[in-house]
Protein backbone atom coordinates (compact mmCIF):
# COMPACT_ATOMS: atom_id res chain seq x y z
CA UNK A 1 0.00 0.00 0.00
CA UNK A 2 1.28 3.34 -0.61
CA UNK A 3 1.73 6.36 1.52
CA UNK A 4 -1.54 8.42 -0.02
CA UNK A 5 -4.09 4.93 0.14
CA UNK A 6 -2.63 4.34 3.75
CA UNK A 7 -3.65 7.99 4.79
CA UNK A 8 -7.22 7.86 3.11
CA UNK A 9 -7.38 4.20 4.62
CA UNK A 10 -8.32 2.77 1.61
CA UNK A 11 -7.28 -0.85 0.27
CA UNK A 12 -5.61 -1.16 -3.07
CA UNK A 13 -8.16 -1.58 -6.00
CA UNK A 14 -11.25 -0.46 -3.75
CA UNK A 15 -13.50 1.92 -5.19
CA UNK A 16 -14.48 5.30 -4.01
CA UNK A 17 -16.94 5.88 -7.10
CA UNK A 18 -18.82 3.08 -9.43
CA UNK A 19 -21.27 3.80 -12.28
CA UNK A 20 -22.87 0.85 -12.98
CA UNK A 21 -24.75 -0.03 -16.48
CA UNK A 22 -25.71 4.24 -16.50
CA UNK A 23 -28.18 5.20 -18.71
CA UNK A 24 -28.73 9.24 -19.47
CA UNK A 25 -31.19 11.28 -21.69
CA UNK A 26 -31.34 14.39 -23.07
CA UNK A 27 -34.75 15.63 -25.14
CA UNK A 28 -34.67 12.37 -26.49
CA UNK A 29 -30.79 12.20 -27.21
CA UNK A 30 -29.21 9.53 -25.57
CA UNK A 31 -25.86 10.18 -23.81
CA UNK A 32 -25.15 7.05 -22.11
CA UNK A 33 -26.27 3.60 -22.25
CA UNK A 34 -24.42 1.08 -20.57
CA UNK A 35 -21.29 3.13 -18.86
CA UNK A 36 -19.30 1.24 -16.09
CA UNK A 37 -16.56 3.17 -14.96
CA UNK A 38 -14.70 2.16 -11.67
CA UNK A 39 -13.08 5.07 -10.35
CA UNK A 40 -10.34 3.76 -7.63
CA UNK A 41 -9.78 5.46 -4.31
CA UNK A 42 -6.14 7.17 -3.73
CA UNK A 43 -5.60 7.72 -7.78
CA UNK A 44 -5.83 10.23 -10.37
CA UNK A 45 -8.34 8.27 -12.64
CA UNK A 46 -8.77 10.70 -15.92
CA UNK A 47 -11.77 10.98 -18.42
CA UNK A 48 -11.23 11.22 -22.19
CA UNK A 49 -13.26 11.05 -25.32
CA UNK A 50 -14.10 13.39 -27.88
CA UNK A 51 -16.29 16.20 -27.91
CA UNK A 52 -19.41 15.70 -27.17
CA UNK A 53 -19.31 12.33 -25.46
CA UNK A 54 -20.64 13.75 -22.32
CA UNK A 55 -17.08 13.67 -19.91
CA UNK A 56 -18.79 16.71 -18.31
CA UNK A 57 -22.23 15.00 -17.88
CA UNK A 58 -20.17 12.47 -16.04
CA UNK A 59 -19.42 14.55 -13.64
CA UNK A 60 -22.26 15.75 -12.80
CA UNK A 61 -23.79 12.67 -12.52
CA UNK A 62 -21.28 11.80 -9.78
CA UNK A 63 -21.77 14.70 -7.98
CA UNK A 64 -25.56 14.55 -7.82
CA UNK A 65 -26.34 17.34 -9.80
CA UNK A 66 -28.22 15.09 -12.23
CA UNK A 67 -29.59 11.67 -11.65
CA UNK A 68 -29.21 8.42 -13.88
CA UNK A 69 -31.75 6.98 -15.78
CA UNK A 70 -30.61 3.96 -15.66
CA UNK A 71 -28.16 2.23 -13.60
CA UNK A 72 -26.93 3.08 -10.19
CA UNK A 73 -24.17 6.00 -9.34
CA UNK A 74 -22.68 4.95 -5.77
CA UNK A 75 -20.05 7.39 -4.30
CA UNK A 76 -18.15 7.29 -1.10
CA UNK A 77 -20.50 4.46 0.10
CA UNK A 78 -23.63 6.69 -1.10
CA UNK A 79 -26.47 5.63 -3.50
CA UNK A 80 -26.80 8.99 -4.95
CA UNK A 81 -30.73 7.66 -6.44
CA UNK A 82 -31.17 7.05 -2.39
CA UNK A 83 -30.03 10.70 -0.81
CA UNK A 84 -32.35 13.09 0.07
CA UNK A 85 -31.26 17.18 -0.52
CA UNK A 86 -29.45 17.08 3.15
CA UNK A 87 -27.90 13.91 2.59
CA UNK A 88 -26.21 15.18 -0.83
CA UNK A 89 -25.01 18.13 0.36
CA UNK A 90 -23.26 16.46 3.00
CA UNK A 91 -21.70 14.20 0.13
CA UNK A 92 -20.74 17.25 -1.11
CA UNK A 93 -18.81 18.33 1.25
CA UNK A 94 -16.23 16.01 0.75
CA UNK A 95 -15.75 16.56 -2.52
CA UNK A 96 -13.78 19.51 -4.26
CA UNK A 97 -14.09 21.21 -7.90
CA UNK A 98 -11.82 22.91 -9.91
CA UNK A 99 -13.54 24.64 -12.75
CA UNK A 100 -12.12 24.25 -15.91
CA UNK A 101 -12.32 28.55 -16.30
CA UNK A 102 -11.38 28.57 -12.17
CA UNK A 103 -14.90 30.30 -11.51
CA UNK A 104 -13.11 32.43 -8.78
CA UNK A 105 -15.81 35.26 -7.26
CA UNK A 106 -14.63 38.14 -9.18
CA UNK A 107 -15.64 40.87 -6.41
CA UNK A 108 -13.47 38.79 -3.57
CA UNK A 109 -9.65 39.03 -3.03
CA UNK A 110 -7.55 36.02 -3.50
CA UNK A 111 -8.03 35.57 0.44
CA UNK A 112 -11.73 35.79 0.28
CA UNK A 113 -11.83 33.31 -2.73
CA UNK A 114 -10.29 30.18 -0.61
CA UNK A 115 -12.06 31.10 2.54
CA UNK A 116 -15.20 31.09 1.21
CA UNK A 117 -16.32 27.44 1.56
CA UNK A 118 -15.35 27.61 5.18
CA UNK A 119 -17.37 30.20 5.96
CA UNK A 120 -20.30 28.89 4.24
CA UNK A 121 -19.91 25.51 6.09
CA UNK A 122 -18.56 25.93 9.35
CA UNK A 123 -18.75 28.17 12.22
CA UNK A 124 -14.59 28.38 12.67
CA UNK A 125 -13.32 30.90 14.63
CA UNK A 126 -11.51 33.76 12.03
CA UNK A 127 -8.14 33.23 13.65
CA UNK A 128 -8.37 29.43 12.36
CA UNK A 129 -9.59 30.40 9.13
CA UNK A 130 -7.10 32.18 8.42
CA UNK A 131 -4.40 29.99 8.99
CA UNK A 132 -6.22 27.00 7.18
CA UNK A 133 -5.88 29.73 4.08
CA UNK A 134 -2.96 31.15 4.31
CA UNK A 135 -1.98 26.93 4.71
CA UNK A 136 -3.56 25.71 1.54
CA UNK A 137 -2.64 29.31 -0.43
CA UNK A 138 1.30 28.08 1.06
CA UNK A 139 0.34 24.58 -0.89
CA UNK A 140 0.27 25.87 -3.84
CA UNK A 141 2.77 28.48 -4.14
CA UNK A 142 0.77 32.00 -3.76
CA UNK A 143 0.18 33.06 0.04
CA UNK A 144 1.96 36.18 -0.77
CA UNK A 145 -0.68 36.96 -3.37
CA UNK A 146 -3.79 36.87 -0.87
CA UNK A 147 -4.98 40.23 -1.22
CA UNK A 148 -4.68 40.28 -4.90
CA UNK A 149 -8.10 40.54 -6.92
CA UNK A 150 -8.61 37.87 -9.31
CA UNK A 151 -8.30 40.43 -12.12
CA UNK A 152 -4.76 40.84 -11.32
CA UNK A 153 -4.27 36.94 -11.73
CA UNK A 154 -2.61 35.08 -15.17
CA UNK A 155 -4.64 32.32 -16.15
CA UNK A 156 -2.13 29.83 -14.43
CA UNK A 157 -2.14 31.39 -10.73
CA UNK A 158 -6.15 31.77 -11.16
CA UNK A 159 -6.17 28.01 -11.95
CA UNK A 160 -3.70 27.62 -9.03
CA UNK A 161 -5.95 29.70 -6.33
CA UNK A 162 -9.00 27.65 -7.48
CA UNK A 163 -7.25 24.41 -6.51
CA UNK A 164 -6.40 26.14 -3.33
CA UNK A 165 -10.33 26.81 -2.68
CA UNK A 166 -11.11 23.33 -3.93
CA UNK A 167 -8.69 21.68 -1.39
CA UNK A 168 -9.43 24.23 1.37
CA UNK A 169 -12.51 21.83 2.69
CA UNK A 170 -10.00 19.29 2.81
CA UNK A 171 -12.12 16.54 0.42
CA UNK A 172 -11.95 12.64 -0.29
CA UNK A 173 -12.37 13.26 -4.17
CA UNK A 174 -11.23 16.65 -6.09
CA UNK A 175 -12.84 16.99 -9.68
CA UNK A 176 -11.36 19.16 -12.28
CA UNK A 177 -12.57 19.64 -15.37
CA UNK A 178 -10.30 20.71 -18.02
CA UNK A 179 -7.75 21.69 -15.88
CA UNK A 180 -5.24 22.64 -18.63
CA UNK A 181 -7.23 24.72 -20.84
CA UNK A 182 -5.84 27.87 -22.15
CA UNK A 183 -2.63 27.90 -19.75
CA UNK A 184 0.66 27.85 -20.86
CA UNK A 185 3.44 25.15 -21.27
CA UNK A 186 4.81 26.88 -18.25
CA UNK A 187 1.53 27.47 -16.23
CA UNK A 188 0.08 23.81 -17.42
CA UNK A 189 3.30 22.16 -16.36
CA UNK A 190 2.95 23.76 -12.55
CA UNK A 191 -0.82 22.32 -12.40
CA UNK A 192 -0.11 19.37 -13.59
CA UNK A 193 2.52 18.69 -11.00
CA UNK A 194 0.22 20.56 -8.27
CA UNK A 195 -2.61 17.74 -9.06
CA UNK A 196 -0.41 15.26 -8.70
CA UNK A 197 1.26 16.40 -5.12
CA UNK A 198 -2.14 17.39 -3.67
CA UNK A 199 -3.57 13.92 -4.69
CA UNK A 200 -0.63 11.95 -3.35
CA UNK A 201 0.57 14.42 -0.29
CA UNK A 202 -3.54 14.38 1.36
CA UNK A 203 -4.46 11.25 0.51
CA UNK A 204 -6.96 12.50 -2.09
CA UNK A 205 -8.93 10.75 -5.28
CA UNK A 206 -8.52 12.54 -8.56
CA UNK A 207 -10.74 12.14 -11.40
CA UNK A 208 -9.22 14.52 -14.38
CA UNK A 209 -11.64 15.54 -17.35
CA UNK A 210 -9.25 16.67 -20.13
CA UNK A 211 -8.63 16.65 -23.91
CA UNK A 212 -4.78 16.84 -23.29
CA UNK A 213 -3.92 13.63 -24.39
CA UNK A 214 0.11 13.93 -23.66
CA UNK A 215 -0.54 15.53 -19.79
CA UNK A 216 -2.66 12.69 -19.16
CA UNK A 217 -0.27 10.29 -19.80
CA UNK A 218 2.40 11.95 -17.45
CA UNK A 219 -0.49 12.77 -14.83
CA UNK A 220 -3.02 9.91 -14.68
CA UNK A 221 -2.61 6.15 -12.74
CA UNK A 222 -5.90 5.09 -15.32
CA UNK A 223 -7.51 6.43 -18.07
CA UNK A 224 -11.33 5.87 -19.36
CA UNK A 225 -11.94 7.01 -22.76
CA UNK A 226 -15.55 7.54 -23.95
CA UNK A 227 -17.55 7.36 -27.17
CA UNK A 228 -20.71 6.41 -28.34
CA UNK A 229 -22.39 6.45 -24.59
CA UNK A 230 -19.61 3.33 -23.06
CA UNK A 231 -16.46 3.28 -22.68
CA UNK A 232 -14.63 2.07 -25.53
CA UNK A 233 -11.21 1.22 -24.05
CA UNK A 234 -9.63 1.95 -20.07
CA UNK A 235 -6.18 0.99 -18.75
CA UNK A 236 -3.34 3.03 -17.92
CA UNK A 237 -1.75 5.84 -20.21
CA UNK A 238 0.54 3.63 -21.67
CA UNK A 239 -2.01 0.80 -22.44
CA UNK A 240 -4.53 3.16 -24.29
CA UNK A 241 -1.26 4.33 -26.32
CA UNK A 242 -0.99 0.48 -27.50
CA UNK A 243 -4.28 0.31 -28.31
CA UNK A 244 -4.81 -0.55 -31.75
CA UNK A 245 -8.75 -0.20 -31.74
CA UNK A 246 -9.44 2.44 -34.38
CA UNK A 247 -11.21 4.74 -32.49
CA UNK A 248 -8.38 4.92 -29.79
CA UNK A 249 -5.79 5.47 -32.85
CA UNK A 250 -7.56 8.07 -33.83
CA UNK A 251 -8.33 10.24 -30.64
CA UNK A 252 -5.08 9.16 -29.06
CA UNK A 253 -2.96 9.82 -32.37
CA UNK A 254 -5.44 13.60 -32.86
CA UNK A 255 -6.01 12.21 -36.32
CA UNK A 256 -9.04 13.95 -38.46
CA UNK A 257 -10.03 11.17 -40.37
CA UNK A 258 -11.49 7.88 -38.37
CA UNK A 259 -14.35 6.21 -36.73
CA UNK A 260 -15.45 9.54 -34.93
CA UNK A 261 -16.88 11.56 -37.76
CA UNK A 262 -16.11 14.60 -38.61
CA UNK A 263 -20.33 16.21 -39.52
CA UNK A 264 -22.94 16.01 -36.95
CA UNK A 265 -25.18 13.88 -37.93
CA UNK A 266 -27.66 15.51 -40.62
CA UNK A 267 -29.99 15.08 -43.52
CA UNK A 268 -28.55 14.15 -46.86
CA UNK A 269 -27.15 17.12 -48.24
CA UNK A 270 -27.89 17.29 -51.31
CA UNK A 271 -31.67 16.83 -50.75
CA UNK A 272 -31.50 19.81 -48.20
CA UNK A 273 -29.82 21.68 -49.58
CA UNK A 274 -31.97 21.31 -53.20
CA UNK A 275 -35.36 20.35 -51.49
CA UNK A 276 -35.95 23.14 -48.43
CA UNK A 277 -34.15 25.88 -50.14
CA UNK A 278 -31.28 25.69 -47.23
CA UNK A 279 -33.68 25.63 -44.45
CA UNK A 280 -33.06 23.15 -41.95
């Protein structure tokens, strides 16, 4: 066992999230049907698929902002179909999320960003807030930028503060979504290690929603990548890299041309387009 499943107490392999044969519909459009995905406590478990294959649905799905149709979603020992409003905001609570834009209150300082959640959940004395914030703000490399405003931040030490706010509640599992978007190599290369210190250093479980197919496979203990509703392939980075299925080729390998097509699907276009006079 290593040192970050000994301090969450977990056993190796157990799972802190299972979806189990999900089903989920949108006016009439399915987005799963049949997803298992086994996300194991004490690792950074990443997402992947192409656009539009609902990595972002998954999420909320495990965090109980939307509810199966199908299939059961059971996380932390919770059946989320089972949990009343009180009983999923206490799930909540152990979770954190890192926005994939950082979503950081624009009209709060830096300091008033992270310290948020605690003041919203607990009644802490402000002498103890403040050094849980100035603690996690430490963690990831910015306590002497608490009093900036978030319009003063780059993109990188927004990203950075967010994680800060996402970890200041001290959670079981931390969610980001699209962690790496619009940051530079420099700026990408400091979250990236950041995710993987906080996971290991607290004991945490990281699921990672990304497109960045290269950061995953530095980052990531297990990958799940998603098409067509299922999962089409799962294993570590290095497996889905071997993967000669055609639809892991292509998203792995960012080709154009392959099994995920390129038009939404539409009408034949000629009959449109000659029939309706362009309308759709």
């Amino acid at each position: 066992m290593n040192a970050s499943n000994a301090m969450a107490g977990a056993t190796p392999g157990e799972a802190i999230a299972r979806l189990t044969d999900v089903a989920y519909t949108v006016g009439g459009r399915s987005i799963f049907d049949g997803l298992d995905i086994s996300i194991e406590r004490g690792k950074v478990t990443a997402i992947m698929g192409p656009s539009g294959t609902g990595k972002t649905t998954l999420l909320r799905l495990i965090t109980g902002q939307i509810h199966a149709s199908r299939g059961s979603v059971i996380v932390d020992g919770e059946d989320l179909s089972r949990l009343d409003r009180e009983g999923m905001y206490r799930l909540r609570r152990r979770m954190g999320m890192l926005f994939q834009n950082g979503a950081l209150l624009t009209d709060l300082d830096v300091y008033e960003n992270v310290a948020f959640p605690v003041r919203e959940h607990t009644d802490l004395p402000e002498e103890l807030i403040s050094r849980i914030v100035l603690m996690k703000l430490q963690s990831v490399g910015l306590r002497g930028a608490a009093r900036l405003r978030p319009s003063e931040l780059s993109g990188g030490m927004a990203r950075r503060v967010a994680l800060a706010r996402a970890i200041v509640m001290d959670p079981k599992i931390l969610i980001y979504d699209e962690p790496f978007a619009g940051l530079d190599p420099i700026a990408m290369g400091v979250v990236m290690r950041l995710i993987r210190e906080t996971n290991d250093a607290l004991g945490l479980t990281s699921i990672v929603v990304s497109h960045d197919v290269h950061e995953i496979g530095r980052l990531a203990d297990f990958a799940y990548l998603l098409s067509g509703g299922k999962v089409i392939a799962s294993g570590t980075p290095a497996e889905l890299a071997a993967n000669q299925a055609p639809v892991v080729r292509q998203f792995m390998g960012g080709e154009a041309d392959g099994p995920v097509p390129f038009h939404y699907p539409a009408p034949d276009y000629a009959t449109q387009l000659l029939g309706t006079g362009g309308n759709p």
